[in-house]
Protein backbone atom coordinates (compact mmCIF):
# COMPACT_ATOMS: atom_id res chain seq x y z
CA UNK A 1 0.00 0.00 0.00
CA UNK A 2 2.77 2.44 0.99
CA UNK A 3 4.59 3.09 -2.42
CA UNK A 4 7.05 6.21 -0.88
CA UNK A 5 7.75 8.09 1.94
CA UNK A 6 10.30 10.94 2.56
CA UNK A 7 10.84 11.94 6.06
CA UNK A 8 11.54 16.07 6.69
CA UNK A 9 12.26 16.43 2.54
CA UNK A 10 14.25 19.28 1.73
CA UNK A 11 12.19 22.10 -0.31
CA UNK A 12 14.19 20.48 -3.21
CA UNK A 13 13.01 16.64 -2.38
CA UNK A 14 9.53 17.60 -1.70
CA UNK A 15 9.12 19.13 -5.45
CA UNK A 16 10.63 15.86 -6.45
CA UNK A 17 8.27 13.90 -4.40
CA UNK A 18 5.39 15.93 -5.82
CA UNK A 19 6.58 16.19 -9.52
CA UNK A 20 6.99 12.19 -9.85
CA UNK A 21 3.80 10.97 -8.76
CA UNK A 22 1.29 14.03 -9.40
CA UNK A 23 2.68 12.79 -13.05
CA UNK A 24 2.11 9.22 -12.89
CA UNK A 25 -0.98 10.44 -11.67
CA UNK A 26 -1.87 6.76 -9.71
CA UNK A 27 -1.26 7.13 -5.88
CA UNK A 28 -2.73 9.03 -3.35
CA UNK A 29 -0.25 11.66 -1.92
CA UNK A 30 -0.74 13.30 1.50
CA UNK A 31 1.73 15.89 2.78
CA UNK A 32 1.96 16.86 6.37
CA UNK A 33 3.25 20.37 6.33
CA UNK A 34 3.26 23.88 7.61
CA UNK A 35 1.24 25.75 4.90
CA UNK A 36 -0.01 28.84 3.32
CA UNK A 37 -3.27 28.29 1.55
CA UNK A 38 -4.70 30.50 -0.41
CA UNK A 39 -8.26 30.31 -2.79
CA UNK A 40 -9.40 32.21 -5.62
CA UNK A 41 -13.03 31.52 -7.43
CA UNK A 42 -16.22 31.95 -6.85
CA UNK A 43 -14.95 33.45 -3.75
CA UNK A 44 -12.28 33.98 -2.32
CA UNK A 45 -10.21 32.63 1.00
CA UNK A 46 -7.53 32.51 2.94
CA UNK A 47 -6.20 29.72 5.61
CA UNK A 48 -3.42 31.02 8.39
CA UNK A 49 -0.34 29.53 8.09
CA UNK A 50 -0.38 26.08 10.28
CA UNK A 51 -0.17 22.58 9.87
CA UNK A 52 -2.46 20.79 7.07
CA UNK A 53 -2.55 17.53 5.59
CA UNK A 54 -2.75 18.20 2.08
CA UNK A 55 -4.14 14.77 -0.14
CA UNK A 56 -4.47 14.71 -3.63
CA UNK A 57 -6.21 11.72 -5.09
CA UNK A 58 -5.58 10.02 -7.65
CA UNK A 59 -8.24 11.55 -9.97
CA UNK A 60 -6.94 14.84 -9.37
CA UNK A 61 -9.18 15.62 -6.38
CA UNK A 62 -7.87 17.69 -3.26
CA UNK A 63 -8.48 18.16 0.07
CA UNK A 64 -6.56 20.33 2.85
CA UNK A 65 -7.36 18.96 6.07
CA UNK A 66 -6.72 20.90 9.76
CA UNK A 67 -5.83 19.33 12.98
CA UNK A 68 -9.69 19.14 13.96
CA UNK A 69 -12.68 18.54 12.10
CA UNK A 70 -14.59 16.16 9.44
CA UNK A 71 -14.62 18.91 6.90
CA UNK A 72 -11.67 20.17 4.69
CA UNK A 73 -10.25 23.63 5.02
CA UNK A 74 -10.06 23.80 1.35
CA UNK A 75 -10.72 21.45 -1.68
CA UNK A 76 -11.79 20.68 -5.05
CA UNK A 77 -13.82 17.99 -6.05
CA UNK A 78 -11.44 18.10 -9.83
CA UNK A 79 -8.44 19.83 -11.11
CA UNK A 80 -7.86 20.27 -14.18
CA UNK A 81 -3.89 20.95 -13.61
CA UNK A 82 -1.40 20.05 -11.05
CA UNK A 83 1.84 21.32 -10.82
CA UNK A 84 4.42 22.11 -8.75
CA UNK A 85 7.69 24.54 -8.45
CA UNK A 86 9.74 26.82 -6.26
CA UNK A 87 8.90 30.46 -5.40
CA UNK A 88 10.90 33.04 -3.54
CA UNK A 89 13.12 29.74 -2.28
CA UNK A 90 9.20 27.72 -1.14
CA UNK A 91 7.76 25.13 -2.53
CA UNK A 92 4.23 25.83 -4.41
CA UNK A 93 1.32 24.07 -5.42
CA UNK A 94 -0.83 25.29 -7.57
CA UNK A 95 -4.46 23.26 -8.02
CA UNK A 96 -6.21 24.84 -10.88
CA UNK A 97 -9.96 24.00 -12.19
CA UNK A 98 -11.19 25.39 -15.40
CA UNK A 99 -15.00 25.37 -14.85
CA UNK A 100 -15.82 26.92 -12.92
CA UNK A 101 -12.67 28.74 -12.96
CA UNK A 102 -11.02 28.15 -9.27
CA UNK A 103 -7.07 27.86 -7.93
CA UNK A 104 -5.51 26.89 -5.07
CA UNK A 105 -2.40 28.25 -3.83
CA UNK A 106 -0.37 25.91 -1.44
CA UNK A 107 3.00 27.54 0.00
CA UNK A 108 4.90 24.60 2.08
CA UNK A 109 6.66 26.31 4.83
CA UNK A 110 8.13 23.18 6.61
CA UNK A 111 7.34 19.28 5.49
CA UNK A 112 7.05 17.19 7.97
CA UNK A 113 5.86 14.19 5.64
CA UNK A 114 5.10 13.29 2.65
CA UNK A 115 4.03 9.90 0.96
CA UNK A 116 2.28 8.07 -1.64
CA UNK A 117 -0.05 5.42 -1.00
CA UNK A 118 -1.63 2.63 -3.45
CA UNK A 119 -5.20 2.27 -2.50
CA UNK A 120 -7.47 -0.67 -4.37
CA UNK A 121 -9.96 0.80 -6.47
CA UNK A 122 -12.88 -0.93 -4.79
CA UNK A 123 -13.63 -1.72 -1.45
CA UNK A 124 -14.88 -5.30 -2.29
CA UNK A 125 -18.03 -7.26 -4.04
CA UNK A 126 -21.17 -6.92 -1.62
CA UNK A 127 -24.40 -8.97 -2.74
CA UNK A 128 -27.70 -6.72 -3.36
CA UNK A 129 -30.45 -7.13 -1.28
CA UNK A 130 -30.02 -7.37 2.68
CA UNK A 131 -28.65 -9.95 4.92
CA UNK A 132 -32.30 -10.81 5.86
CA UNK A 133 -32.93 -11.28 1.77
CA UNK A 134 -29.62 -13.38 1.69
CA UNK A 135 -30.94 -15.54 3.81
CA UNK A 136 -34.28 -16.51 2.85
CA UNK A 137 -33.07 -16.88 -0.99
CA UNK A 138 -30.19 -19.41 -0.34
CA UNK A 139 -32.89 -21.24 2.27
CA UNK A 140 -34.90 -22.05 -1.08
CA UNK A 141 -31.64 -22.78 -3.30
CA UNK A 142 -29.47 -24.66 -0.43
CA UNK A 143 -27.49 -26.35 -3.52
CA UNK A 144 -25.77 -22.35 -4.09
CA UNK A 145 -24.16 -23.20 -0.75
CA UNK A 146 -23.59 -27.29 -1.12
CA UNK A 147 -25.17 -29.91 -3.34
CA UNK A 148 -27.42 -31.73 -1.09
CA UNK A 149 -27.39 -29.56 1.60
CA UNK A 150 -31.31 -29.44 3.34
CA UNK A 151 -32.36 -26.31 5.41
CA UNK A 152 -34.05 -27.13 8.63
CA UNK A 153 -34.22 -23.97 10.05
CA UNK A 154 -33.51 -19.89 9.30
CA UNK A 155 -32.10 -17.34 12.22
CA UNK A 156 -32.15 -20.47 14.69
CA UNK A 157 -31.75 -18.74 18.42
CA UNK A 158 -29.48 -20.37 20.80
CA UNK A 159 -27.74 -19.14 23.47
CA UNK A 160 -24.96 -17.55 21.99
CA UNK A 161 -26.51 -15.63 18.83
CA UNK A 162 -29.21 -17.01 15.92
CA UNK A 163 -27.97 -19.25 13.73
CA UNK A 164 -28.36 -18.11 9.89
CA UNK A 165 -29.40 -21.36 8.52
CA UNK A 166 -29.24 -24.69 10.44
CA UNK A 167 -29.12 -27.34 8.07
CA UNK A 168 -27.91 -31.21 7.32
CA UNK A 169 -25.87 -31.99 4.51
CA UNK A 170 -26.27 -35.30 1.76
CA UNK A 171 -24.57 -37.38 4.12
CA UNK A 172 -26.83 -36.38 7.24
CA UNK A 173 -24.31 -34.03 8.89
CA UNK A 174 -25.53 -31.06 11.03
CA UNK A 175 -24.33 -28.03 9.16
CA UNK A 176 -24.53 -24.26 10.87
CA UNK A 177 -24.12 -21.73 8.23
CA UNK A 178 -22.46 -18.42 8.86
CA UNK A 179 -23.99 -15.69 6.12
CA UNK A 180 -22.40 -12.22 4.80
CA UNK A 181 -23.41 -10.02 2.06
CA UNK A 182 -19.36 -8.64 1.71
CA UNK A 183 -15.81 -9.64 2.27
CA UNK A 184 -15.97 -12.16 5.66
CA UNK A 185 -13.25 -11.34 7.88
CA UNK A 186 -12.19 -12.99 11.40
CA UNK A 187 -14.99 -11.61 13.23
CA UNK A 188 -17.09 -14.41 10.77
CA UNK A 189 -14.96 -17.18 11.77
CA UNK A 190 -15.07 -16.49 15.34
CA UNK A 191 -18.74 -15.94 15.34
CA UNK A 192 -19.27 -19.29 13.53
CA UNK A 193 -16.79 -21.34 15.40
CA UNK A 194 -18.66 -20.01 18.74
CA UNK A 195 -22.34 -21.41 17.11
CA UNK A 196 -20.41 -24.69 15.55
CA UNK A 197 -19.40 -25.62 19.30
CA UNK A 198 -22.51 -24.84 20.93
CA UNK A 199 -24.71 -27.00 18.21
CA UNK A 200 -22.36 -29.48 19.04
CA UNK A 201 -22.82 -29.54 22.82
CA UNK A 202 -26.45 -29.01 22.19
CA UNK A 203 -26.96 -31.86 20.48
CA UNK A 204 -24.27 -34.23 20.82
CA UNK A 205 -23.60 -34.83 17.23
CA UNK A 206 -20.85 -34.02 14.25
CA UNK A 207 -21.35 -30.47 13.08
CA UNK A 208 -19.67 -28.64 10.35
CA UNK A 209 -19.38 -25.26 9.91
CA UNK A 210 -19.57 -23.45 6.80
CA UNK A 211 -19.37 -19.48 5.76
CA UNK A 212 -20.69 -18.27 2.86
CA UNK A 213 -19.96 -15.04 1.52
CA UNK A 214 -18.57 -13.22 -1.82
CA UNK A 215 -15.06 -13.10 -1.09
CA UNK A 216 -12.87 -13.56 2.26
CA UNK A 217 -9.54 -11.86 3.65
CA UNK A 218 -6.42 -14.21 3.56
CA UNK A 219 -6.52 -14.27 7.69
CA UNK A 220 -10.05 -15.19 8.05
CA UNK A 221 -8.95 -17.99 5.77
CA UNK A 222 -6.57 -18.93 7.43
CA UNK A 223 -8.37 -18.75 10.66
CA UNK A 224 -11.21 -21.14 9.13
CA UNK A 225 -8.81 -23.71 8.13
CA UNK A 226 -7.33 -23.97 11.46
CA UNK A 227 -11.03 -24.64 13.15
CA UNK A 228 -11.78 -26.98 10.69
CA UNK A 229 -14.15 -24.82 9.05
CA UNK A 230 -15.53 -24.47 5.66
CA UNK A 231 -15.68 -21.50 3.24
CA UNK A 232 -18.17 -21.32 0.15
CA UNK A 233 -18.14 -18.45 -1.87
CA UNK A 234 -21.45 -16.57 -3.13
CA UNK A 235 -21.51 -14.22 -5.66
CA UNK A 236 -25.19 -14.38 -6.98
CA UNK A 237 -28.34 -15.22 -5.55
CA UNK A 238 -31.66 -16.66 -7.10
CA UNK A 239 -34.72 -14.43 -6.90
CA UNK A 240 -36.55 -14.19 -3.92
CA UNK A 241 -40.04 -15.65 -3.77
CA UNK A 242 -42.42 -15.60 -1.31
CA UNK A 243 -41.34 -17.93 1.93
CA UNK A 244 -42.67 -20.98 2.56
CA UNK A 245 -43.12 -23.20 5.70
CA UNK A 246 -39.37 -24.54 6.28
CA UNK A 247 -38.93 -28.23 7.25
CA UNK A 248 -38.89 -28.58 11.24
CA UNK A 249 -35.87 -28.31 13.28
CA UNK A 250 -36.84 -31.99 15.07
CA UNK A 251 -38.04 -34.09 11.71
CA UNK A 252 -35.41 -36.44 10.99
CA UNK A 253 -33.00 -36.47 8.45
């Protein structure tokens, strides 16, 4: 994620800094700095000289952020030029949008910091429709999750949470299954592991445990493997009909 990072740059390896990746134009840069900022558009403003964190994304957006607050001191939502040089001995930024016509004048006094950071595009693949929707469509197409699988049960209560769907599989294995709509992370395992034991106590039988979701991190993967657990990935679901009556919890296998 961290590409680069300069420590206290000199006015010289800050412009650098700035000139290299404002031009490959695909990291997010943030500079910690004393600053002069100064705006010029529709209206006009100017920001004391203090410390900012100045962030320009990747699609030419910027922000100048204070030491307090959710709101920017100054930004623009798209430039249309970046670009960077030295001006009575301090380095400049100059942010400049055509339409409407708007500039931003950053003078760094003293850097502190600055870096470039990768970021992934997209935060991950969540499934439509909510968790409650999740459920009820993969209780009437089980065979998304497992061929064979059979749901007894949806949002089962026991005494450590409800149970998403409580199921046996083609072999007539107990199966508690673990749902999320995004990326499952370590919280899932632990949450399933806690249900898988409890079933187990509960009834006396083999139970496996299974999460289904659209993706996973590598830890909760990891995590799963060690308990013994069982991921099954989901990225679609069937339309969602009307319920109807699920077999009982007690009918056997």
């Amino acid at each position: 994620m961290l590409r680069d990072q300069v420590l206290d740059p000199t006015h010289e390896e800050l412009i650098a800094f700035l000139d290299e990746h404002l031009r490959a134009g695909r990291a997010l840069v943030q500079v910690v700095a004393e600053c002069e900022v100064l705006y010029h558009g529709r209206a006009a403003s100017v920001a004391d000289a203090g410390d900012y964190v100045v962030m320009l994304k990747a699609d030419g957006s910027l922000q100048v952020h204070g030491y307090k607050g959710v709101k920017p001191v100054n930004w623009q939502p798209q430039t249309d030029d970046l670009r960077v040089g030295l001006e009575d001995g301090q380095p400049v930024l100059l942010a400049e949008r055509r339409s409407p016509e708007e500039l931003v004048r950053i003078v760094f006094l003293e850097t502190a910091l600055v870096q470039a950071l990768d970021l992934r595009e997209h935060a991950g693949f969540v499934l439509m429709g909510s968790e409650a929707e999740m459920q009820r469509a993969l209780a009437r197409a089980p065979e998304l999750i497992e061929p064979g699988l059979t749901v007894l049960d949806r949002e089962l209560p026991i005494d450590v949470g409800g149970i998403d769907l409580f199921a046996r599989d083609a072999l007539g294995s107990l199966v508690v299954v673990e749902l999320k709509r995004a990326k499952a992370t370590q919280e899932a395992v632990h949450q399933l592991e806690r249900y898988v034991t409890r079933v187990r106590e509960l009834t006396g039988e083999p139970v496996r445990g299974v999460l289904a979701a659209p993706t996973i991190t590598k830890p909760a993967l990891a995590a799963l493997g060690r308990a013994e657990l069982a991921f099954r990935e989901v990225t679609a679901l069937p339309a969602c009909e009307p319920a109807t009556a699920q077999p009982s919890l007690f009918e056997p296998p």
